[in-house]
PDB file of N, CA and C in Angstrom:
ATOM      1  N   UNK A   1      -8.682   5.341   7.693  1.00  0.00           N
ATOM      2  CA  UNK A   1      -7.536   4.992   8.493  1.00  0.00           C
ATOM      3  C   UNK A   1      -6.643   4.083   7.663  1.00  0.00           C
ATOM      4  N   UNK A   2      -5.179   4.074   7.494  1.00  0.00           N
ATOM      5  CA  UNK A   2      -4.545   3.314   6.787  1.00  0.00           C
ATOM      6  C   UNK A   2      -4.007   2.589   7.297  1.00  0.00           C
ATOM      7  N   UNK A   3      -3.617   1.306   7.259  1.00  0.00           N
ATOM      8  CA  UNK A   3      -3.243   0.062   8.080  1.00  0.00           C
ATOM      9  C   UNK A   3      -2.145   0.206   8.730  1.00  0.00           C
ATOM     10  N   UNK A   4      -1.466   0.024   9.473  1.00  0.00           N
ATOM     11  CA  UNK A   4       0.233  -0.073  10.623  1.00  0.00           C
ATOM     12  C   UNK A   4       0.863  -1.113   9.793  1.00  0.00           C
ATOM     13  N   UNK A   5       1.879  -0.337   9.194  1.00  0.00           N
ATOM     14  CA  UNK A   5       2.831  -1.496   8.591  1.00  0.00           C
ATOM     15  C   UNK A   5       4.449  -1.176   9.295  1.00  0.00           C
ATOM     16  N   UNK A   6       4.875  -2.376   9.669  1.00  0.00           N
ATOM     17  CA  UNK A   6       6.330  -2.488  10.414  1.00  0.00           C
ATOM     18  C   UNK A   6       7.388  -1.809  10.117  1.00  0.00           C
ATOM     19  N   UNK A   7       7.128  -1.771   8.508  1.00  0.00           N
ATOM     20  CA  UNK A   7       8.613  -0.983   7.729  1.00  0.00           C
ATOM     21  C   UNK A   7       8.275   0.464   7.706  1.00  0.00           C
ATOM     22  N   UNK A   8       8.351   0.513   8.744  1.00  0.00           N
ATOM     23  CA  UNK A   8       8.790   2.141   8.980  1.00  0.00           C
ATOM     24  C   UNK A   8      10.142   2.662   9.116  1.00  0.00           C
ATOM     25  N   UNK A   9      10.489   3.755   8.200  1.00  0.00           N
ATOM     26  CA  UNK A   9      11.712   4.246   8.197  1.00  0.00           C
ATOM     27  C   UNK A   9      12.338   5.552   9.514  1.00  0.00           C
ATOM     28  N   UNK A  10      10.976   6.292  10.102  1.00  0.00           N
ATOM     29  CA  UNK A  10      11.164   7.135  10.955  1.00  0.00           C
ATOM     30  C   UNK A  10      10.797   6.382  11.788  1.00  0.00           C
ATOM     31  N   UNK A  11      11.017   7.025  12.894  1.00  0.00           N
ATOM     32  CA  UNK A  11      10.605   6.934  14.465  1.00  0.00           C
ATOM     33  C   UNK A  11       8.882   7.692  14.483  1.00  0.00           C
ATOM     34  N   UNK A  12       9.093   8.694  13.981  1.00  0.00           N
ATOM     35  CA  UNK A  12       7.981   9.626  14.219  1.00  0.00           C
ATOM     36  C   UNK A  12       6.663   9.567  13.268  1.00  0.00           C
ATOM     37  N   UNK A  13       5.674   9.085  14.104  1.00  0.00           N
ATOM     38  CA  UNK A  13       4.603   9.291  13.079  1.00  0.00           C
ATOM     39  C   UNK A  13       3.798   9.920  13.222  1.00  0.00           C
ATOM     40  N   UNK A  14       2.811  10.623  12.060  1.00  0.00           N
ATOM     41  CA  UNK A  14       1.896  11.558  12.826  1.00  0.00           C
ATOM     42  C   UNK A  14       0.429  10.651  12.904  1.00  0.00           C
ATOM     43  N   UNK A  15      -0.557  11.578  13.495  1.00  0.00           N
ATOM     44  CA  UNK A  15      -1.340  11.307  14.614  1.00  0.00           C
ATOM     45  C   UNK A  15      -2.399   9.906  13.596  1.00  0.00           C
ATOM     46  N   UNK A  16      -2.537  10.095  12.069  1.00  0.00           N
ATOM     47  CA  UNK A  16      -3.275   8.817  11.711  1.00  0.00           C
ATOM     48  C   UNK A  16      -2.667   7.586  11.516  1.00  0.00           C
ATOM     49  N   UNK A  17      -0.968   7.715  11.694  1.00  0.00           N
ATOM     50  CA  UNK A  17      -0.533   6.471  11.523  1.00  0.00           C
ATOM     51  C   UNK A  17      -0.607   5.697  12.693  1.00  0.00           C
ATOM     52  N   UNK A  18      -0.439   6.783  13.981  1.00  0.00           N
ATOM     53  CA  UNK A  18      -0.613   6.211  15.705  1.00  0.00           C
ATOM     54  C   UNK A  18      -1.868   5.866  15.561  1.00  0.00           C
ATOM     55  N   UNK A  19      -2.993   6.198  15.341  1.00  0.00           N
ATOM     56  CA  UNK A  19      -4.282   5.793  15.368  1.00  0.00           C
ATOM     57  C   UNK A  19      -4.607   4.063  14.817  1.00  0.00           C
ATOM     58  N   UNK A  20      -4.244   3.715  13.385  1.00  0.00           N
ATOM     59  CA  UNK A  20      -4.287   2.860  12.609  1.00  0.00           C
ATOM     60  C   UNK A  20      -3.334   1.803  14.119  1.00  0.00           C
ATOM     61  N   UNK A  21      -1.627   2.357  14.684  1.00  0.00           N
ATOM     62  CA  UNK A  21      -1.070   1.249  15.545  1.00  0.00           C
ATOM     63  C   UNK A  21      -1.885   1.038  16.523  1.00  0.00           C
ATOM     64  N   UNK A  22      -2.175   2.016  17.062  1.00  0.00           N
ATOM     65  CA  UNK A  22      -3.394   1.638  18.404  1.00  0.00           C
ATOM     66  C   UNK A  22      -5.022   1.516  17.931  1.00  0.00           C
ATOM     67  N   UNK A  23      -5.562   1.133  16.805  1.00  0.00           N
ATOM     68  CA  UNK A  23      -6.322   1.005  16.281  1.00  0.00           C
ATOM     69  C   UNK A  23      -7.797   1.861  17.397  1.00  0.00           C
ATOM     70  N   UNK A  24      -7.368   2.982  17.013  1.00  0.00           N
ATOM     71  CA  UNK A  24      -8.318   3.795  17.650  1.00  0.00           C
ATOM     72  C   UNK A  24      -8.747   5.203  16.763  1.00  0.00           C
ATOM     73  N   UNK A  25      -9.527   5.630  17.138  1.00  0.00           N
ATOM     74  CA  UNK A  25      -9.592   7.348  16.191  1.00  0.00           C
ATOM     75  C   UNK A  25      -8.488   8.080  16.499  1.00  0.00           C
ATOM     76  N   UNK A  26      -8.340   8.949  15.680  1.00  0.00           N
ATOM     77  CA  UNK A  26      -7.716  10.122  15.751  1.00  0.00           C
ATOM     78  C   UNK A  26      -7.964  11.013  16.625  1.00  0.00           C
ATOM     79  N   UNK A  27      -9.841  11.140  16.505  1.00  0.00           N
ATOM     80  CA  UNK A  27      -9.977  11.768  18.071  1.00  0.00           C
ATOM     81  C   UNK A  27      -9.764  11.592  19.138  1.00  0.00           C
ATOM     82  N   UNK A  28      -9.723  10.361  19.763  1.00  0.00           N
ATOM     83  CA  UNK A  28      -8.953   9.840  20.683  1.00  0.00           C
ATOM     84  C   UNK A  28      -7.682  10.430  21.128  1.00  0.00           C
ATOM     85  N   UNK A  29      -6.809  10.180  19.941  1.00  0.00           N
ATOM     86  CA  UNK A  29      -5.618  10.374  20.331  1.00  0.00           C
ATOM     87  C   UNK A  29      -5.329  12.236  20.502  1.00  0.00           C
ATOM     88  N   UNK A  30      -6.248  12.940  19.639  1.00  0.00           N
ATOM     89  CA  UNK A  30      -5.743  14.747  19.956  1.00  0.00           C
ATOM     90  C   UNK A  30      -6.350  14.383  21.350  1.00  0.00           C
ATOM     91  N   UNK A  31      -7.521  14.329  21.838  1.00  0.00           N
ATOM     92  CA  UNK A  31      -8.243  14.182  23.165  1.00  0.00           C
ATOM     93  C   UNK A  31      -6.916  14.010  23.809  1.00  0.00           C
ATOM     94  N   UNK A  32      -6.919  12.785  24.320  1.00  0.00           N
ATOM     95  CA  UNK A  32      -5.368  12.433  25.073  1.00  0.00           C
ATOM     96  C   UNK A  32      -4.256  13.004  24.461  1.00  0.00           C
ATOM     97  N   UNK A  33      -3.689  13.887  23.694  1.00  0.00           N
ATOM     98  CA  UNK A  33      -2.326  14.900  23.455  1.00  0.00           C
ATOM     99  C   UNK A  33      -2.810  16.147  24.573  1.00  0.00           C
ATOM    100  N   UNK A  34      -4.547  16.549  24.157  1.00  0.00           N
ATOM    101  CA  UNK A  34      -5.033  17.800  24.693  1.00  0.00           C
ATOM    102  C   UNK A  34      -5.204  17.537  26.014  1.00  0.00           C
ATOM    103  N   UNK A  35      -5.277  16.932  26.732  1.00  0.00           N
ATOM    104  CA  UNK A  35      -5.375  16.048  27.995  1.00  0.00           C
ATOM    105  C   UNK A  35      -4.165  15.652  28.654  1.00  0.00           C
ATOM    106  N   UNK A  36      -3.216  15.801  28.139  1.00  0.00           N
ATOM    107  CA  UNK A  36      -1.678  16.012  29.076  1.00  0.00           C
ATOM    108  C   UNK A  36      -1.564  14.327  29.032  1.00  0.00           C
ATOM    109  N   UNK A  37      -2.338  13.459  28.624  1.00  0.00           N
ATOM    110  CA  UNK A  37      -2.334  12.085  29.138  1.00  0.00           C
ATOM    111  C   UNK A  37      -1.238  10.686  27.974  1.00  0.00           C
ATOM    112  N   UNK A  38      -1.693  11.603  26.724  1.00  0.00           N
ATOM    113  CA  UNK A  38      -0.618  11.008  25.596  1.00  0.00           C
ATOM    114  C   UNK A  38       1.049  12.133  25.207  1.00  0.00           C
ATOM    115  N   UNK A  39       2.097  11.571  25.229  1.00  0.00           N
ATOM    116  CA  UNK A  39       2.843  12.563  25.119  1.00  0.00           C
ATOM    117  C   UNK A  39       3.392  12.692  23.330  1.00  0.00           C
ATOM    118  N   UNK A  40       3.132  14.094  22.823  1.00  0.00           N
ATOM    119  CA  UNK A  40       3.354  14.235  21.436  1.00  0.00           C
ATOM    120  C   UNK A  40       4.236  15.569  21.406  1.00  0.00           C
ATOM    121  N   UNK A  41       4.926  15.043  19.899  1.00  0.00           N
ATOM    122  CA  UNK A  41       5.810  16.546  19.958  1.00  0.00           C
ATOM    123  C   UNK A  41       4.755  17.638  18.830  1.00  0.00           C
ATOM    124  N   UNK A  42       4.512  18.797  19.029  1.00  0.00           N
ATOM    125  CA  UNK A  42       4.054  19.785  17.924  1.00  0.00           C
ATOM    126  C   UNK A  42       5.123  20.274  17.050  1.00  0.00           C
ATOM    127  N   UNK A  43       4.716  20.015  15.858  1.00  0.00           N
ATOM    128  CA  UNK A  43       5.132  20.563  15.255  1.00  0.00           C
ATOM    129  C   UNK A  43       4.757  21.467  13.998  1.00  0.00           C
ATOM    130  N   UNK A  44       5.257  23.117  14.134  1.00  0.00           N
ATOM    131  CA  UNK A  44       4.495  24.259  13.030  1.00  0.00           C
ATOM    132  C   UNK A  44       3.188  24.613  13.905  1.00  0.00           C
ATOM    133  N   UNK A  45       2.145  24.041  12.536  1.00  0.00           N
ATOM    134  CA  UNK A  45       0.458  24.218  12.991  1.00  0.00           C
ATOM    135  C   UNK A  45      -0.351  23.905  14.155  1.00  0.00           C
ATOM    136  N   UNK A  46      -1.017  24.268  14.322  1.00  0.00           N
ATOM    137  CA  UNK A  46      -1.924  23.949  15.377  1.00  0.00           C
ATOM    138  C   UNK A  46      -2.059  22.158  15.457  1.00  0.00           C
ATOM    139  N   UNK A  47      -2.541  21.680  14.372  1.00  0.00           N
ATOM    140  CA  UNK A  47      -2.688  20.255  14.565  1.00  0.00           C
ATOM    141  C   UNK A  47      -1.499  19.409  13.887  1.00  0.00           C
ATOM    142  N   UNK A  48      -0.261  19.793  13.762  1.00  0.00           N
ATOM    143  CA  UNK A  48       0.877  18.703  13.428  1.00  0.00           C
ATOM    144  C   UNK A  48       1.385  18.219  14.579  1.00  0.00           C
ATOM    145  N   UNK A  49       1.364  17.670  14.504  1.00  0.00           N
ATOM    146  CA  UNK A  49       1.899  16.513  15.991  1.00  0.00           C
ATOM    147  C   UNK A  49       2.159  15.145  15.182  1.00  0.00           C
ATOM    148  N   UNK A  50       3.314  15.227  15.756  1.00  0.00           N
ATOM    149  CA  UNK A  50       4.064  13.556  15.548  1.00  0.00           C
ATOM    150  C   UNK A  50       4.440  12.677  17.021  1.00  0.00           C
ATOM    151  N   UNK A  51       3.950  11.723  17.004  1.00  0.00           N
ATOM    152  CA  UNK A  51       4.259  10.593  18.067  1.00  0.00           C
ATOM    153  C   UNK A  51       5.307   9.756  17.916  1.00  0.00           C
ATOM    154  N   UNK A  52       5.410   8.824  18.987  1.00  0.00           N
ATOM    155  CA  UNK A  52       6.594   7.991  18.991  1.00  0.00           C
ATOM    156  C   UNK A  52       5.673   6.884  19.584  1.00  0.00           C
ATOM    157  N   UNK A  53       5.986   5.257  18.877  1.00  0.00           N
ATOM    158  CA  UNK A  53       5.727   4.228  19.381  1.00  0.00           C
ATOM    159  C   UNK A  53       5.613   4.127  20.695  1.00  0.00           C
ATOM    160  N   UNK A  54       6.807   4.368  21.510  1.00  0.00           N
ATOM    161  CA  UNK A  54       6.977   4.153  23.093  1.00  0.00           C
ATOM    162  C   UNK A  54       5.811   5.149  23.288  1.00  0.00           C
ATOM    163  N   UNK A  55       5.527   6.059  22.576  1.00  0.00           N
ATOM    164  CA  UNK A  55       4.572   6.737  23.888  1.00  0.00           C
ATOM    165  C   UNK A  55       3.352   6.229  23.747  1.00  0.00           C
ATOM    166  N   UNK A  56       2.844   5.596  22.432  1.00  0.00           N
ATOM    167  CA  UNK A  56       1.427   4.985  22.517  1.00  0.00           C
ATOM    168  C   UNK A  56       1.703   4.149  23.364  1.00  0.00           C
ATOM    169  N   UNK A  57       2.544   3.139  22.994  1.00  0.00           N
ATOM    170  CA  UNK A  57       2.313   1.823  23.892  1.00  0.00           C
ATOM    171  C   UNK A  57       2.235   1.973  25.202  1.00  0.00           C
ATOM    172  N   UNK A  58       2.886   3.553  25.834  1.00  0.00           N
ATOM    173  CA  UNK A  58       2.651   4.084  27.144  1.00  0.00           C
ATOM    174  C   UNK A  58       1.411   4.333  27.726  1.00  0.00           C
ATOM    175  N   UNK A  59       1.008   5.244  26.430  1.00  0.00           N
ATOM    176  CA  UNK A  59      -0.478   5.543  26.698  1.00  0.00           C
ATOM    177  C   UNK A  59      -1.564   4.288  27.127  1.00  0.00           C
ATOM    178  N   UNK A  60      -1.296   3.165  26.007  1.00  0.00           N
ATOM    179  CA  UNK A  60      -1.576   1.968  25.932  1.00  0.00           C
ATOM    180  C   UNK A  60      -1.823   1.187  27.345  1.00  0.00           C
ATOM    181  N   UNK A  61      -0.959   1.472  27.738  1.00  0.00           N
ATOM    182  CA  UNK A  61      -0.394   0.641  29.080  1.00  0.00           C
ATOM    183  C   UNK A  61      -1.479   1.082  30.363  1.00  0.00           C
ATOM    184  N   UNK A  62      -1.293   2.395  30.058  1.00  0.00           N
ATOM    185  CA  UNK A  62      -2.120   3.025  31.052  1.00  0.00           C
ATOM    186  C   UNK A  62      -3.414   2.940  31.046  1.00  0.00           C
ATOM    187  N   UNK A  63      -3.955   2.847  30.191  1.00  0.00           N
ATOM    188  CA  UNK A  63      -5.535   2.711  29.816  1.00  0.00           C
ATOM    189  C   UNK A  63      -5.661   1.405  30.649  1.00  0.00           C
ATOM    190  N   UNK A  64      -5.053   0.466  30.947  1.00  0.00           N
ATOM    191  CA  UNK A  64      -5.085  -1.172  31.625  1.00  0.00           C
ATOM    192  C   UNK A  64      -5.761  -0.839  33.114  1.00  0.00           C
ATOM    193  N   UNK A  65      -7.087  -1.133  33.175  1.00  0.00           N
ATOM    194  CA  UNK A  65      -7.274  -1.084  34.612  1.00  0.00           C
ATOM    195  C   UNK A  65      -6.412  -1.733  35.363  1.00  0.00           C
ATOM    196  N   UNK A  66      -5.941  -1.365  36.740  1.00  0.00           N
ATOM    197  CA  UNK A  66      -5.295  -2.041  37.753  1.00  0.00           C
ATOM    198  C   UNK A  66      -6.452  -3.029  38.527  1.00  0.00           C
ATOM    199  N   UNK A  67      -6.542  -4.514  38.705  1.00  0.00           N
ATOM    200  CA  UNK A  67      -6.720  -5.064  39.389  1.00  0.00           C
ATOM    201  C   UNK A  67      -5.939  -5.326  40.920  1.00  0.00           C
ATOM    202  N   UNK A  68      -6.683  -5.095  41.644  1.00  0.00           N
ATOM    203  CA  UNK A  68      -5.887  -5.330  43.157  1.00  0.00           C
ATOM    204  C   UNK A  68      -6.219  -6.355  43.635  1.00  0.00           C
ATOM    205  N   UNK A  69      -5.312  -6.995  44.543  1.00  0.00           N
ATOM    206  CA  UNK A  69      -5.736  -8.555  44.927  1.00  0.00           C
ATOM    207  C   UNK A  69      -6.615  -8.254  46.170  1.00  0.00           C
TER     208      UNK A  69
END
């Protein structure tokens, strides 16, 4: 996994650079693309997919159990 560095020039990264920001596997993240639950764009091949920040941190968000008072 290669580290999340800030100076990023695109928007779009593909699926090991999202992994390294949300410091999770890769499997993870196809799981949740294949799972309707992370949103990614395909692109070409079967496994090119590029993400967008907002949508991890979406994904992110959601994983947060809800506590109810």
């Amino acid at each position: 996994m290669q580290p999340y560095t800030e100076n990023e020039s695109s928007p779009w990264w593909d699926v090991g650079r999202g992994a390294a920001y949300a410091r999770v596997s890769k499997k993870l993240l196809y799981r949740a693309i294949r799972g309707g639950k992370l949103k990614a764009a395909r692109i070409g091949g079967r496994r090119e997919v590029r993400l967008r920040r907002e949508w991890l941190d979406a994904f992110i968000e959601a994983q947060v159990p809800r506590i109810e008072p």
